[in-house]
Structure formats: structure tokens, C-alpha cells
N, C-alpha and C. Protein backbone atom coordinates (compact mmCIF):
# COMPACT_ATOMS: atom_id res chain seq x y z
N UNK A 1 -47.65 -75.69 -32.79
CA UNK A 1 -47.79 -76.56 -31.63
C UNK A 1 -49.26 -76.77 -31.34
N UNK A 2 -49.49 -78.23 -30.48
CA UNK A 2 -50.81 -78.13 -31.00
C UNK A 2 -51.12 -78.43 -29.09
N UNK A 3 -52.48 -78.31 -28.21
CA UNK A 3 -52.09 -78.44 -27.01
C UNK A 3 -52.48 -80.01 -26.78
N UNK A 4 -52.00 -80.14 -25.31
CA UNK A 4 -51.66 -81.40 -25.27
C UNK A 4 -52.30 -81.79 -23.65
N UNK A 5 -52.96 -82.52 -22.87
CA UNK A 5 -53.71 -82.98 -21.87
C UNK A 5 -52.66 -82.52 -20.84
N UNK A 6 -52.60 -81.61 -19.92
CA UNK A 6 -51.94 -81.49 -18.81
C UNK A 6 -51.48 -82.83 -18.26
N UNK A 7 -52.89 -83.57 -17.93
CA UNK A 7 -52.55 -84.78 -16.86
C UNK A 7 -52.05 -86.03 -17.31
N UNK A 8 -51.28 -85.76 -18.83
CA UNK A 8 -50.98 -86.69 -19.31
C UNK A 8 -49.62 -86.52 -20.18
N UNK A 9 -48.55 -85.56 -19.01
CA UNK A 9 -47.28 -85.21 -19.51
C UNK A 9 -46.27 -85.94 -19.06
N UNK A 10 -46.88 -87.01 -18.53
CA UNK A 10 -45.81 -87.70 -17.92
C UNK A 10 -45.71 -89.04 -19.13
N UNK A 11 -46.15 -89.00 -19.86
CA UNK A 11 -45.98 -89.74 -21.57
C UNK A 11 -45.26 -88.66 -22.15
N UNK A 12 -44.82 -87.51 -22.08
CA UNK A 12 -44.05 -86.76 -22.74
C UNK A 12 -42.45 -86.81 -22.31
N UNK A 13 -42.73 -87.11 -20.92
CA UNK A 13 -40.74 -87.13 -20.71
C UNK A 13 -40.94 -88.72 -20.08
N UNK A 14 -40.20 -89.53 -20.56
CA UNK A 14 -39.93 -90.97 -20.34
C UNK A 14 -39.12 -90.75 -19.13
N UNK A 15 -39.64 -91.52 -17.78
CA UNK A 15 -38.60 -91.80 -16.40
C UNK A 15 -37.56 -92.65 -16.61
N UNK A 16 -37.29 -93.75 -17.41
CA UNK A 16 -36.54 -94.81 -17.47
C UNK A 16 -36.96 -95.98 -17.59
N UNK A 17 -35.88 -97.35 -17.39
CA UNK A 17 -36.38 -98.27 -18.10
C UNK A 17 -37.12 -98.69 -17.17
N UNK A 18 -38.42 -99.61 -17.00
CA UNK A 18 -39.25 -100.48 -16.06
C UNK A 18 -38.56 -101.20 -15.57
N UNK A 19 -38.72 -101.10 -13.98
CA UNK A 19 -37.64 -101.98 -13.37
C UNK A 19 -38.72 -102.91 -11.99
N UNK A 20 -38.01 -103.54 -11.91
CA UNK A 20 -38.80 -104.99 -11.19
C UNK A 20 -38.43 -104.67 -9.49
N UNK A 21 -39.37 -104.27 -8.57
CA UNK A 21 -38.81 -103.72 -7.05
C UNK A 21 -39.43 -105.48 -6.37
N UNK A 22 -38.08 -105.57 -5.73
CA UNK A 22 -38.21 -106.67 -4.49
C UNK A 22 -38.21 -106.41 -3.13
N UNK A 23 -38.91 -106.83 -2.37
CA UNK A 23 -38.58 -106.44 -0.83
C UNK A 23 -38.99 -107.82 -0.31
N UNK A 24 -38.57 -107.86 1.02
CA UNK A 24 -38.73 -109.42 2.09
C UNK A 24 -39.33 -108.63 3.55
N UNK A 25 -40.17 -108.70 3.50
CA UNK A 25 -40.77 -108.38 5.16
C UNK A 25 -41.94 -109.80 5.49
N UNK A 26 -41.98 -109.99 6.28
CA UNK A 26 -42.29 -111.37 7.71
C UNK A 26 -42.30 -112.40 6.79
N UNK A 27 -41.27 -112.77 6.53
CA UNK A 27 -40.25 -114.13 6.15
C UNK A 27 -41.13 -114.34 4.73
N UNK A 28 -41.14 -113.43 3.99
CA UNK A 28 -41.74 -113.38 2.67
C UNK A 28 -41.15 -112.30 1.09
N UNK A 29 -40.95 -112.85 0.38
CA UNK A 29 -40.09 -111.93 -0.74
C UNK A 29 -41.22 -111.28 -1.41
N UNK A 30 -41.71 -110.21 -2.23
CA UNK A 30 -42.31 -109.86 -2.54
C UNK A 30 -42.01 -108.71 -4.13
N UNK A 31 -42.19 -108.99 -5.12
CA UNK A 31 -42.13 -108.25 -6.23
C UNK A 31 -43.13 -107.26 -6.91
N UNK A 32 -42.95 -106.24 -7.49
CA UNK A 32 -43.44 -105.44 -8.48
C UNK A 32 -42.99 -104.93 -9.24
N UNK A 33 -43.54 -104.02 -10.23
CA UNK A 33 -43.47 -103.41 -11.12
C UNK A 33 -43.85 -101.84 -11.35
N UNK A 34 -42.27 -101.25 -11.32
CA UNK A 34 -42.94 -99.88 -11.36
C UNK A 34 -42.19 -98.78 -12.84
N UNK A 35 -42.54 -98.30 -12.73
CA UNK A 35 -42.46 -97.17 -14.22
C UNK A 35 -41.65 -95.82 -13.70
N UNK A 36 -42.27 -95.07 -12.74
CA UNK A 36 -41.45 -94.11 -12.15
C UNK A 36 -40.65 -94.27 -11.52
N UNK A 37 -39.65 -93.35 -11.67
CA UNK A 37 -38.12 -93.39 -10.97
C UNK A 37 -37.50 -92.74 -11.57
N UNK A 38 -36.37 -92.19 -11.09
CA UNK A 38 -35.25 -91.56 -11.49
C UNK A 38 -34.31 -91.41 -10.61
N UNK A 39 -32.62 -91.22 -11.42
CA UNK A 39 -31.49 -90.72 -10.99
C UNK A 39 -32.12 -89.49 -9.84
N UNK A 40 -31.44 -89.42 -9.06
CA UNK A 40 -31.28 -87.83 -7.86
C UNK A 40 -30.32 -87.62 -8.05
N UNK A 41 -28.96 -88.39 -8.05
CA UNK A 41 -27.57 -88.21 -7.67
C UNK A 41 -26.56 -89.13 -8.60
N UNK A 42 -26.13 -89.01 -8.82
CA UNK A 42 -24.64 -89.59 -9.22
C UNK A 42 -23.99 -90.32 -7.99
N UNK A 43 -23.95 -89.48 -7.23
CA UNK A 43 -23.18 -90.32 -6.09
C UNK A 43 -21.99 -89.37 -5.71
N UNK A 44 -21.04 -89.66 -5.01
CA UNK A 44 -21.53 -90.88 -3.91
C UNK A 44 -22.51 -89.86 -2.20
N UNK A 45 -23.71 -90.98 -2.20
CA UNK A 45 -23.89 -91.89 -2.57
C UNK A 45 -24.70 -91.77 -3.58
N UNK A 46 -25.30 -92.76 -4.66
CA UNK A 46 -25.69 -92.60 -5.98
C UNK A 46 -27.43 -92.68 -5.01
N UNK A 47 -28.17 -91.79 -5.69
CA UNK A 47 -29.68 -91.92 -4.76
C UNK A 47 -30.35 -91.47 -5.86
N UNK A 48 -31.62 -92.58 -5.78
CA UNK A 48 -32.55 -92.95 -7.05
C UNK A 48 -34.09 -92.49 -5.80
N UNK A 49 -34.89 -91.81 -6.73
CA UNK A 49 -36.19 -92.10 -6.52
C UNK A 49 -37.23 -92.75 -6.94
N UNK A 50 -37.74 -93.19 -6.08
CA UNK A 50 -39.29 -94.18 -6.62
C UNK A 50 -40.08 -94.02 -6.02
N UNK A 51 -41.55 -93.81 -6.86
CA UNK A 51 -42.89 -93.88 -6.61
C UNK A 51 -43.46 -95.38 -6.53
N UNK A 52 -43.77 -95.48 -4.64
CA UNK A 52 -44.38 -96.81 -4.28
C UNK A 52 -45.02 -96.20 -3.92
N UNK A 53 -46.44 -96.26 -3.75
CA UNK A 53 -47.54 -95.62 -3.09
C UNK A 53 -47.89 -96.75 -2.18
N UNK A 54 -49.19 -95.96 -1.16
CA UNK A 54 -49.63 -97.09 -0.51
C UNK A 54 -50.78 -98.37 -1.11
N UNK A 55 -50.98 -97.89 -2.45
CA UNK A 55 -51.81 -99.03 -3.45
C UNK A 55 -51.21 -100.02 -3.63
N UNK A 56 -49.51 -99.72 -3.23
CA UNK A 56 -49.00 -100.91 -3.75
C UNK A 56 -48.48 -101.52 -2.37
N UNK A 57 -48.81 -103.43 -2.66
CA UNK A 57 -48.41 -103.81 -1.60
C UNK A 57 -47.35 -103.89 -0.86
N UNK A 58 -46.06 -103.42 -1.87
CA UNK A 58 -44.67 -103.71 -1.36
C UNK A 58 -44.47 -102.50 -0.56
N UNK A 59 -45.33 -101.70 -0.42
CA UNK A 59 -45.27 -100.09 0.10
C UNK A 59 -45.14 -100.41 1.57
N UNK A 60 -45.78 -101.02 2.81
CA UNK A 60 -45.51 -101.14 3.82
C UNK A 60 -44.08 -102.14 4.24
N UNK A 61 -43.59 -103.25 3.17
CA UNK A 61 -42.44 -103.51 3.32
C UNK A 61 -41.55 -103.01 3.05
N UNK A 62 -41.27 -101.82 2.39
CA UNK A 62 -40.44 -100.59 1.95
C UNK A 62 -40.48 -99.58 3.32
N UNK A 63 -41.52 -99.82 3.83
CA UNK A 63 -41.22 -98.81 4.92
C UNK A 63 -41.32 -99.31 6.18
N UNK A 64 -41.37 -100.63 6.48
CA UNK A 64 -41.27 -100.97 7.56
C UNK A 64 -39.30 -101.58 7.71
N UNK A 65 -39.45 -101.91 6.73
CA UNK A 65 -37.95 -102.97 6.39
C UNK A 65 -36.53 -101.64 6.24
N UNK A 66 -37.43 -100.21 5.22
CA UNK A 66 -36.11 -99.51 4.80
C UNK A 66 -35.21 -100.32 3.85
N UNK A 67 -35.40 -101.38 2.94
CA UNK A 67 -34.92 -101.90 2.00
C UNK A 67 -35.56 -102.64 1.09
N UNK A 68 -34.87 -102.59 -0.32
CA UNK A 68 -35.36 -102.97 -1.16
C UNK A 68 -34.00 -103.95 -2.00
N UNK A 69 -34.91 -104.04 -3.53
CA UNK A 69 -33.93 -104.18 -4.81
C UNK A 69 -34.98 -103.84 -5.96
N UNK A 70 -33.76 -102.55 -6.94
CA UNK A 70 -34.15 -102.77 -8.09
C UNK A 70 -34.09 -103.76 -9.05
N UNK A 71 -34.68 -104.29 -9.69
CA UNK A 71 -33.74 -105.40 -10.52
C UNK A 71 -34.55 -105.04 -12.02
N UNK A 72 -33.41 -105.01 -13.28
CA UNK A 72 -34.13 -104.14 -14.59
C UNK A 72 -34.43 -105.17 -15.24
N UNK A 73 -35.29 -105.53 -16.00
CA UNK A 73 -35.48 -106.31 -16.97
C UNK A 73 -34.97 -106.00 -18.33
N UNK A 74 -34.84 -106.95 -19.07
CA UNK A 74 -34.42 -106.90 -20.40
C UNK A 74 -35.77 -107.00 -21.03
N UNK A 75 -35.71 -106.99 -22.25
CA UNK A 75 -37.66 -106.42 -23.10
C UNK A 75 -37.98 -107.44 -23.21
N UNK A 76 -37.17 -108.98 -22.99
CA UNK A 76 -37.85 -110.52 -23.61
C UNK A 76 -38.69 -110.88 -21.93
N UNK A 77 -38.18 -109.92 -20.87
CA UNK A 77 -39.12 -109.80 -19.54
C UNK A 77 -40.11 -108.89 -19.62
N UNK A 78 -40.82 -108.48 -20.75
CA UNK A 78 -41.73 -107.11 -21.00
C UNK A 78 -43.12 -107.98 -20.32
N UNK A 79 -43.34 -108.78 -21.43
CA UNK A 79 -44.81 -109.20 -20.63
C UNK A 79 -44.89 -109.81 -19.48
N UNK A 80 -44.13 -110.15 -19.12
CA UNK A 80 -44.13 -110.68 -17.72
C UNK A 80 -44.02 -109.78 -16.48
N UNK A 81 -43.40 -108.76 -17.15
CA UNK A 81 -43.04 -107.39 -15.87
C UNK A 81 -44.33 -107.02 -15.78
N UNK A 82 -45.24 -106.72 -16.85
CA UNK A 82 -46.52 -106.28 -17.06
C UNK A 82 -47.94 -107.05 -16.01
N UNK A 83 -47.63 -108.25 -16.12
CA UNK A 83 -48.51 -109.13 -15.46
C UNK A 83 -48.27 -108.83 -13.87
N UNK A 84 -46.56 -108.68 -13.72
CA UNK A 84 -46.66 -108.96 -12.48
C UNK A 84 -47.13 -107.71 -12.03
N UNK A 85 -47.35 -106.62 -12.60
CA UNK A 85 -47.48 -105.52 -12.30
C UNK A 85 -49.02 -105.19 -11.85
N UNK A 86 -50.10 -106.63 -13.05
CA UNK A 86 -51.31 -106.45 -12.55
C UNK A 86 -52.01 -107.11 -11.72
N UNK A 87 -50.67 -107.61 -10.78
CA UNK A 87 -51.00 -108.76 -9.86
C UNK A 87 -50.44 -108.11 -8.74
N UNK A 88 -51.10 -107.61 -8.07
CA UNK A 88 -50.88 -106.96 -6.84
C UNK A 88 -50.79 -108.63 -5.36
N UNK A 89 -49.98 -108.12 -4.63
CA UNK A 89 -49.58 -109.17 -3.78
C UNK A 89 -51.10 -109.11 -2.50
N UNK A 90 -51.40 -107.93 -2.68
CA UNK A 90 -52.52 -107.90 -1.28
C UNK A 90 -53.99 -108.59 -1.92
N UNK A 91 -53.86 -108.83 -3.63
CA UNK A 91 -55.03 -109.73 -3.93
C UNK A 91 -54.78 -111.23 -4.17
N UNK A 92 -53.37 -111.61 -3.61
CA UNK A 92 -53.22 -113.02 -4.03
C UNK A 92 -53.28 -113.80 -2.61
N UNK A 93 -53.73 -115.07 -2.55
CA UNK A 93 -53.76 -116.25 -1.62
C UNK A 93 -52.46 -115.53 -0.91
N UNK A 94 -52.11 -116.08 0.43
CA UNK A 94 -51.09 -115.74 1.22
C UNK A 94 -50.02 -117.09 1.06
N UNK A 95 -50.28 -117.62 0.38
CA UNK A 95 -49.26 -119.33 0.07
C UNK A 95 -49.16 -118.45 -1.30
N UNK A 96 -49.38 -118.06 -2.09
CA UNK A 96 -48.81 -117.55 -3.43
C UNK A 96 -47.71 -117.20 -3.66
N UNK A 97 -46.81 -117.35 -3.78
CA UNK A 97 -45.19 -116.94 -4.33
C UNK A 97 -45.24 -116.23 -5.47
N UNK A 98 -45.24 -115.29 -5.91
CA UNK A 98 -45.18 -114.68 -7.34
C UNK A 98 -44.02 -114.80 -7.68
N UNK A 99 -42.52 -114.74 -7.21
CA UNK A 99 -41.96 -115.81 -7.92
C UNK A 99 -41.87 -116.88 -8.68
N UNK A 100 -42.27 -117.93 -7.99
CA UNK A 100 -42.67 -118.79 -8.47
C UNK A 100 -43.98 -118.94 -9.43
N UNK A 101 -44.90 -118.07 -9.37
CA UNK A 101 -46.17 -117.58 -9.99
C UNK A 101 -45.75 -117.00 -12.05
N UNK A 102 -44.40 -116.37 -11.82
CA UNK A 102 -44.29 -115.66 -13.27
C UNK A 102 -42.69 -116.36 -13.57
N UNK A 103 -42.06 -117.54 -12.61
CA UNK A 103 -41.00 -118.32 -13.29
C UNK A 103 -39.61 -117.77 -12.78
N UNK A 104 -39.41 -116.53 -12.21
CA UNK A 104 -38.52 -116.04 -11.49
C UNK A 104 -37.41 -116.26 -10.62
N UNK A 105 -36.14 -116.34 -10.85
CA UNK A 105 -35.36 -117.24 -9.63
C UNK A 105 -34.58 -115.85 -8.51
N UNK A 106 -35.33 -116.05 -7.18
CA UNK A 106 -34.51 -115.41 -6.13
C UNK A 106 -33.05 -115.65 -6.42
N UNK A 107 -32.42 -114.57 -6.47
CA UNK A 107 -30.42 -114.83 -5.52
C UNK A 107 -30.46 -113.93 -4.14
N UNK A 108 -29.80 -114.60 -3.32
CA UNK A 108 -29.54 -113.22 -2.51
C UNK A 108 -28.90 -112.66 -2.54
N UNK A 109 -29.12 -111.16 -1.81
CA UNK A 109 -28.25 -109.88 -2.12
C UNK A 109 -27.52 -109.79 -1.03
N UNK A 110 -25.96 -108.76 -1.65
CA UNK A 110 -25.32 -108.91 -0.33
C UNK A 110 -25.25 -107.98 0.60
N UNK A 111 -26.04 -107.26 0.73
CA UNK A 111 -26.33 -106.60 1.75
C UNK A 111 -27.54 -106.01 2.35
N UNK A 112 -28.74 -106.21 1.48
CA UNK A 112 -29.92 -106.25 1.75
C UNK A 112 -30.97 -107.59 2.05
N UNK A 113 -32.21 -107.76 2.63
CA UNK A 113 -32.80 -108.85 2.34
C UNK A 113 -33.51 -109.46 1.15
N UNK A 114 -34.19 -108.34 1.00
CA UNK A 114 -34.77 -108.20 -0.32
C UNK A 114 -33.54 -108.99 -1.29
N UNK A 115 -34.64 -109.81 -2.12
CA UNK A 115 -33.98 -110.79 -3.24
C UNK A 115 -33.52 -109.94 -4.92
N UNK A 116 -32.20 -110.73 -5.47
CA UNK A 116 -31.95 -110.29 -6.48
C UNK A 116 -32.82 -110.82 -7.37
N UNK A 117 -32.86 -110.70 -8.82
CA UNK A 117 -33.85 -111.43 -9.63
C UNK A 117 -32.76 -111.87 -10.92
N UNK A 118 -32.68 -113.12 -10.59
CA UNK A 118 -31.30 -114.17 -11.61
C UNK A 118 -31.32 -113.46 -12.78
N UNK A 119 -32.59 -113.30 -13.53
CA UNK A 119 -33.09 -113.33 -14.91
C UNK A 119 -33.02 -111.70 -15.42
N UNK A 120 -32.61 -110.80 -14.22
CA UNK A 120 -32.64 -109.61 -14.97
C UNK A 120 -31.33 -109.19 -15.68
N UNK A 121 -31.27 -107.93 -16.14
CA UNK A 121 -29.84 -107.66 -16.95
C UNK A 121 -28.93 -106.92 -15.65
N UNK A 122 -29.56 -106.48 -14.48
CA UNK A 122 -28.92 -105.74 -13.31
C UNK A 122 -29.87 -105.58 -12.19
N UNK A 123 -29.14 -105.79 -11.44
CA UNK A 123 -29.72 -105.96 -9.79
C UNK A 123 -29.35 -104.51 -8.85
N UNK A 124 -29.99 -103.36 -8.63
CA UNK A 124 -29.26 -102.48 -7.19
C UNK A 124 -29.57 -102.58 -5.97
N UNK A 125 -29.02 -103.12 -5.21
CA UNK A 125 -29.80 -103.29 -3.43
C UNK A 125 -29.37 -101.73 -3.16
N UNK A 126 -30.62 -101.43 -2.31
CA UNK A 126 -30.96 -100.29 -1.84
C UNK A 126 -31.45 -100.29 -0.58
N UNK A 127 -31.07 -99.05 0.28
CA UNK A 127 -31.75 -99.12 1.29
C UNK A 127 -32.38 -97.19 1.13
N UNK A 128 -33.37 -97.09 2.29
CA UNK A 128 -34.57 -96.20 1.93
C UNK A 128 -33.55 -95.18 2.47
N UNK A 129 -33.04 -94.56 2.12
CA UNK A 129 -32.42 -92.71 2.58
C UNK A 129 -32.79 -91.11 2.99
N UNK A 130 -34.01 -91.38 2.65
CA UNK A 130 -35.04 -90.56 2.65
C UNK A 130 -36.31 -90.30 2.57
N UNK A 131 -37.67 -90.17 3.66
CA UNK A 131 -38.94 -90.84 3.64
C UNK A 131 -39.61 -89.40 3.92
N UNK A 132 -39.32 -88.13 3.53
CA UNK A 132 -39.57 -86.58 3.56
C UNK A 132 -40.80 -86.52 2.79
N UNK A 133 -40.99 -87.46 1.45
CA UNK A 133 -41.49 -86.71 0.42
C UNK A 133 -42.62 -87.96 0.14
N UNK A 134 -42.26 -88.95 1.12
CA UNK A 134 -43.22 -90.65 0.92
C UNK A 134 -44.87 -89.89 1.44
N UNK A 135 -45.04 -88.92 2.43
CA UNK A 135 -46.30 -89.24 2.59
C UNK A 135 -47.66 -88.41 2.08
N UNK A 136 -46.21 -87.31 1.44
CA UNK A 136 -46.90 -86.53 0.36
C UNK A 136 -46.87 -87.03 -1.24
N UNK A 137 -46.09 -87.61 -1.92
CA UNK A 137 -45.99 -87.62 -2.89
C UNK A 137 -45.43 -89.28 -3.48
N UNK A 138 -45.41 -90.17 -1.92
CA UNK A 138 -45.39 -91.14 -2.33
C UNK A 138 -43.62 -91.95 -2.97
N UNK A 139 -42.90 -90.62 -2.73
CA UNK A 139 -41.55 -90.76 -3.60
C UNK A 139 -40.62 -91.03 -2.01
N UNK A 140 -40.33 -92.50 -2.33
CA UNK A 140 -38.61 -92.84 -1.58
C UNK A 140 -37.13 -92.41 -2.23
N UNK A 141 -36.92 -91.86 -1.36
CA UNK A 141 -35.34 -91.37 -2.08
C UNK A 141 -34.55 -92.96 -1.63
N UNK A 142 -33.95 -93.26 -2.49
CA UNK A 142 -33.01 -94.98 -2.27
C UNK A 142 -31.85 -94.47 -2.37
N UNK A 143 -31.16 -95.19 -1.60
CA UNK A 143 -29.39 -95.19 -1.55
C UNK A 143 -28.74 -96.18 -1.70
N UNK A 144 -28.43 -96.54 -3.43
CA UNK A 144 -27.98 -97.48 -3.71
C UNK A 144 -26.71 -98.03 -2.98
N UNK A 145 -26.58 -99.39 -2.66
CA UNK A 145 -25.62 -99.75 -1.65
C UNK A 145 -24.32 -100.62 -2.21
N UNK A 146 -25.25 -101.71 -3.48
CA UNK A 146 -24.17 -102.62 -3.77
C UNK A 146 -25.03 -103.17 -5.48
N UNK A 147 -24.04 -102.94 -6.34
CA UNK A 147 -25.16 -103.22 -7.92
C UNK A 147 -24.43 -104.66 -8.33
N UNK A 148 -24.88 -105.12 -8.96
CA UNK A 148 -25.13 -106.38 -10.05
C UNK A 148 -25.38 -106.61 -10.91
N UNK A 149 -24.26 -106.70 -12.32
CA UNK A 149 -24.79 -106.85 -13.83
C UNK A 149 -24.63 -108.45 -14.08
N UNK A 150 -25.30 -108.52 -14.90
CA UNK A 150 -25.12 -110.06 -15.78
C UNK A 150 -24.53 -109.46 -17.30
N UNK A 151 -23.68 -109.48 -17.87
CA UNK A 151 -23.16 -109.42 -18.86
C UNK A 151 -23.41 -110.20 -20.13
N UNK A 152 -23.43 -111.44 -19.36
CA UNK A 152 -23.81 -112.74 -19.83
C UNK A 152 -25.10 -112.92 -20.66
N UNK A 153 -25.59 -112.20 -19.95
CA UNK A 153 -27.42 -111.78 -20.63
C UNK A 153 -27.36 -112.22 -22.57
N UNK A 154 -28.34 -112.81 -22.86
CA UNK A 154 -28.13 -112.46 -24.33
C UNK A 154 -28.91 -111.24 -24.65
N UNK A 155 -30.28 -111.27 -24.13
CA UNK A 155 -30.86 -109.63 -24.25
C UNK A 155 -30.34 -108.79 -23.44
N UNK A 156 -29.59 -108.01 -24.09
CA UNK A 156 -29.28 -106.42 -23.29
C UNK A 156 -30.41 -105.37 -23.26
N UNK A 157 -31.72 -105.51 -23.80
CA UNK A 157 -31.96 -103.89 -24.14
C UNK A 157 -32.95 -103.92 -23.02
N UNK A 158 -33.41 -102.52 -22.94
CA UNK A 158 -34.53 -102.44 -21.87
C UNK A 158 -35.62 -102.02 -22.65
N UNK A 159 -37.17 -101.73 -21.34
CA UNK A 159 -37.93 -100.93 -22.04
C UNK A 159 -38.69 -100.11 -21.29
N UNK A 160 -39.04 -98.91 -21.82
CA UNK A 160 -39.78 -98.06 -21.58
C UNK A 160 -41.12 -97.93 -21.11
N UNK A 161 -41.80 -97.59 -20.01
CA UNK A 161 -43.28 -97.64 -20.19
C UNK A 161 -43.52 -96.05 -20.57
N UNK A 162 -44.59 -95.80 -21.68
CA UNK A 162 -44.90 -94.28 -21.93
C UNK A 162 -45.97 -93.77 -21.22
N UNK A 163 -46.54 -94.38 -20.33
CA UNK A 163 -47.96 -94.30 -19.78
C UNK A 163 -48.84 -94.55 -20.06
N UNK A 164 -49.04 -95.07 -21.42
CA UNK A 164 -50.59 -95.55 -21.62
C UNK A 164 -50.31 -97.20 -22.28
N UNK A 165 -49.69 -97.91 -21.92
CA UNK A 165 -49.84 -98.84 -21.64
C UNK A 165 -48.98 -99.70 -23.03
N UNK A 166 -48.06 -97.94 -23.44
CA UNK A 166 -47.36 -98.81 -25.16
C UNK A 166 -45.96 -98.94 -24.36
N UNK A 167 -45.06 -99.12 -24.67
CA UNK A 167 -43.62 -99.27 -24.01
C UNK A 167 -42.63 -99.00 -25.28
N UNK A 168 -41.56 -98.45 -25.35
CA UNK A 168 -40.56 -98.07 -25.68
C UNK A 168 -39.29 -99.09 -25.63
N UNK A 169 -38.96 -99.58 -26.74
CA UNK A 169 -37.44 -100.48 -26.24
C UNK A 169 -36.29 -99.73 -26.59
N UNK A 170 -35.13 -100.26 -25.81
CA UNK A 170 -34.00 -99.19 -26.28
C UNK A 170 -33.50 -99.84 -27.54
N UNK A 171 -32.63 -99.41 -28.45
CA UNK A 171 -32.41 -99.84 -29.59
C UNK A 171 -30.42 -99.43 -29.98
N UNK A 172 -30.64 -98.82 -31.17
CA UNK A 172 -28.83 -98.00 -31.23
C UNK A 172 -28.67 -96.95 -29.93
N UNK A 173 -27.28 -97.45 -29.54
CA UNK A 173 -26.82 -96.58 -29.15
C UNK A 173 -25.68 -95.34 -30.11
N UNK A 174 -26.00 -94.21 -29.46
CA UNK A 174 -25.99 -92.88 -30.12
C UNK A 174 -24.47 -92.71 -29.35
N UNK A 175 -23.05 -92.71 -29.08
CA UNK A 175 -21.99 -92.59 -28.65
C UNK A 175 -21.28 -91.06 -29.14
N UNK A 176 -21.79 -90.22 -28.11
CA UNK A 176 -21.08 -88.59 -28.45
C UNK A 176 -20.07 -88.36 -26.71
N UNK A 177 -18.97 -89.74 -26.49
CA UNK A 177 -18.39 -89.64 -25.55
C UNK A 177 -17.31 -88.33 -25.77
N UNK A 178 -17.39 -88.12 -26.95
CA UNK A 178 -15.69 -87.00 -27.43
C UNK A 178 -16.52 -85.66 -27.44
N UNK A 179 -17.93 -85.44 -26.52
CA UNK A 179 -18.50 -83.88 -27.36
C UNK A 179 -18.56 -83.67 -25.61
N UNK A 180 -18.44 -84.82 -24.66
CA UNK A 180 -19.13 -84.98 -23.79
C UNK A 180 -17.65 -84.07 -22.43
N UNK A 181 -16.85 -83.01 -23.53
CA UNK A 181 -15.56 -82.53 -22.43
C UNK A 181 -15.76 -81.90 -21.31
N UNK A 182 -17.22 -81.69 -20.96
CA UNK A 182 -16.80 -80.91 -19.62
C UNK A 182 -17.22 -82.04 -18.61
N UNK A 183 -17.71 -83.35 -18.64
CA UNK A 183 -18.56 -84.32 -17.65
C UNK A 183 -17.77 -85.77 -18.12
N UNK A 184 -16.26 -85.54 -18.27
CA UNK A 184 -15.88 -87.20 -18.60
C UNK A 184 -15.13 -87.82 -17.31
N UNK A 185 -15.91 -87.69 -16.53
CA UNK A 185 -15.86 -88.47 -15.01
C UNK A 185 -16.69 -89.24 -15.17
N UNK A 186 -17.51 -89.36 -16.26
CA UNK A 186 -18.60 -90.40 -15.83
C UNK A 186 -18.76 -90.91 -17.13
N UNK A 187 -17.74 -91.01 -17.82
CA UNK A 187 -17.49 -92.10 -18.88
C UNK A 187 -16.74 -93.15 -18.78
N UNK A 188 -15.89 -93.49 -17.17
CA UNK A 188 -15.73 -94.85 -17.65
C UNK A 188 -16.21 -95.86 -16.57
């Protein structure tokens, strides 16, 4: 074994796929791009965490509003998730739509304000469940409320960010549903 940068182990365990966060606070929709997150729970209710810090602009509409949406991209949305990611909303004109800025079509969600995103492979409206761990560590616990697949999609796959700026796409799936006997509640 050979050693490896402490501050750079978070390229060693992958969080999941890059997913696209929406929120709507004072009559405005607002998108980003974030890398961290993870499952908390299964459910019910199913509760995801995410790292929004206050660098990011959607961070005071996440906590003023208490709602969001995940929405995942498929990998033919890779560079574009990327851009929007280096386009922070607190450095753009206040008439700027980044929607409209990276080609994006709002739907609305049905139970949050925050917008779905047409073009992704799945949409989760969320609302904030837990704000314990936001002012230390920046992490919202979400309580997914109501999800949304497109099936229809022709790209299914997602992708990975590893932290330094390479990304990971998903590829074969590996199917060991028959090894899986003590947890098949959550195979169908």
C-alpha cells in the first residue's frame, strides 16, 4: 500500500451521481451543481443529504424557502452540469436566467416550488428536514416528498464527479438480486 493525501479521500469513495439542485425564492428559479450527497435513509421517509454551503448561491434559498429539487442528469448533460456549476448565480446580471442561459426547460413540481428540470433522467422534490448539521458542516438533511422518472430518456446513464475534476460514467450493470436474501424489500 502506498500512502495517499488525507485531504484528498473524498476521490477515494465516490458520493453518487452529480445531480442538478433547483430552488425558487423572490419569484426567481435558481440552479446548481453539486457532487456531494448521499442516501441517510431508505425511508419512509427516504432522507438524502447535501452539501450547500454558504459559497453557494442557492444556499440562502434552501434555507429561507426549506425546499428544493434534485434533478439527475444523464452524462450527454455532463458538460453542461459542469458549466453551470462554474456559474455561480450571485456573479450573474440579476435579469440572467440560467435556465435559459445553459438551454434548460422548467416543469413544475407537485409539491414543491422549486422547478423540475424536463431534460433530466429523474426529478426528487424535497423539502429541508433537518438544519442541525447546516451551520457546522454545511450538510441539509432532505426529505424526499414526491420523485419523477423519464423512462423515455434515450440516455440512461449517469456520472460521477471524483474530485478532481475527471468524472466517472455508469456503464454495465452488475445484477446479484438472488445473493441479495437478507435485504429483498428493496428489490422491487
Amino acid at each position: 500500500m502506498q500512502n495517499f493525501p488525507i485531504a484528498k479521500t473524498h476521490r477515494l469513495i465516490e458520493p453518487g451521481p452529480v445531480l442538478l439542485v433547483t430552488t425558487f425564492h423572490k419569484d426567481r428559479a435558481n440552479i446548481m451543481t453539486i457532487g456531494f450527497h448521499m442516501m441517510i435513509q431508505h425511508g419512509p421517509p427516504p432522507l438524502i443529504g447535501c452539501i450547500i454551503g454558504p459559497w453557494d448561491h442557492s444556499y440562502e434559498a434552501l434555507r429561507k424557502t426549506g425546499e428544493c429539487v434534485l434533478a439527475v442528469p444523464g452524462v450527454d448533460l455532463a458538460e453542461k452540469a459542469v458549466d453551470i456549476g462554474n456559474c455561480s448565480g450571485s456573479d450573474m446580471d440579476s435579469d440572467t436566467d440560467k435556465f435559459e442561459k445553459f438551454h434548460l426547460t422548467q416543469l413544475p413540481a407537485k409539491r414543491v416550488k422549486a422547478p423540475l428540470v424536463k431534460e433530466c433522467l429523474a426529478n426528487i422534490e424535497c423539502r429541508v428536514a433537518d438544519t442541525h448539521l447546516v451551520n457546522a458542516y454545511s450538510l441539509f438533511i432532505l426529505e424526499a416528498v414526491h420523485a419523477h422518472i423519464n423512462p423515455e430518456r434515450k440516455e440512461q446513464r449517469t456520472f460521477h464527479h471524483r474530485g478532481d475534476g475527471t468524472f466517472t460514467v455508469d456503464g454495465r450493470i452488475l445484477n446479484l438480486q438472488e445473493r441479495m436474501v437478507k435485504w429483498k424489500m428493496f428489490q422491487d
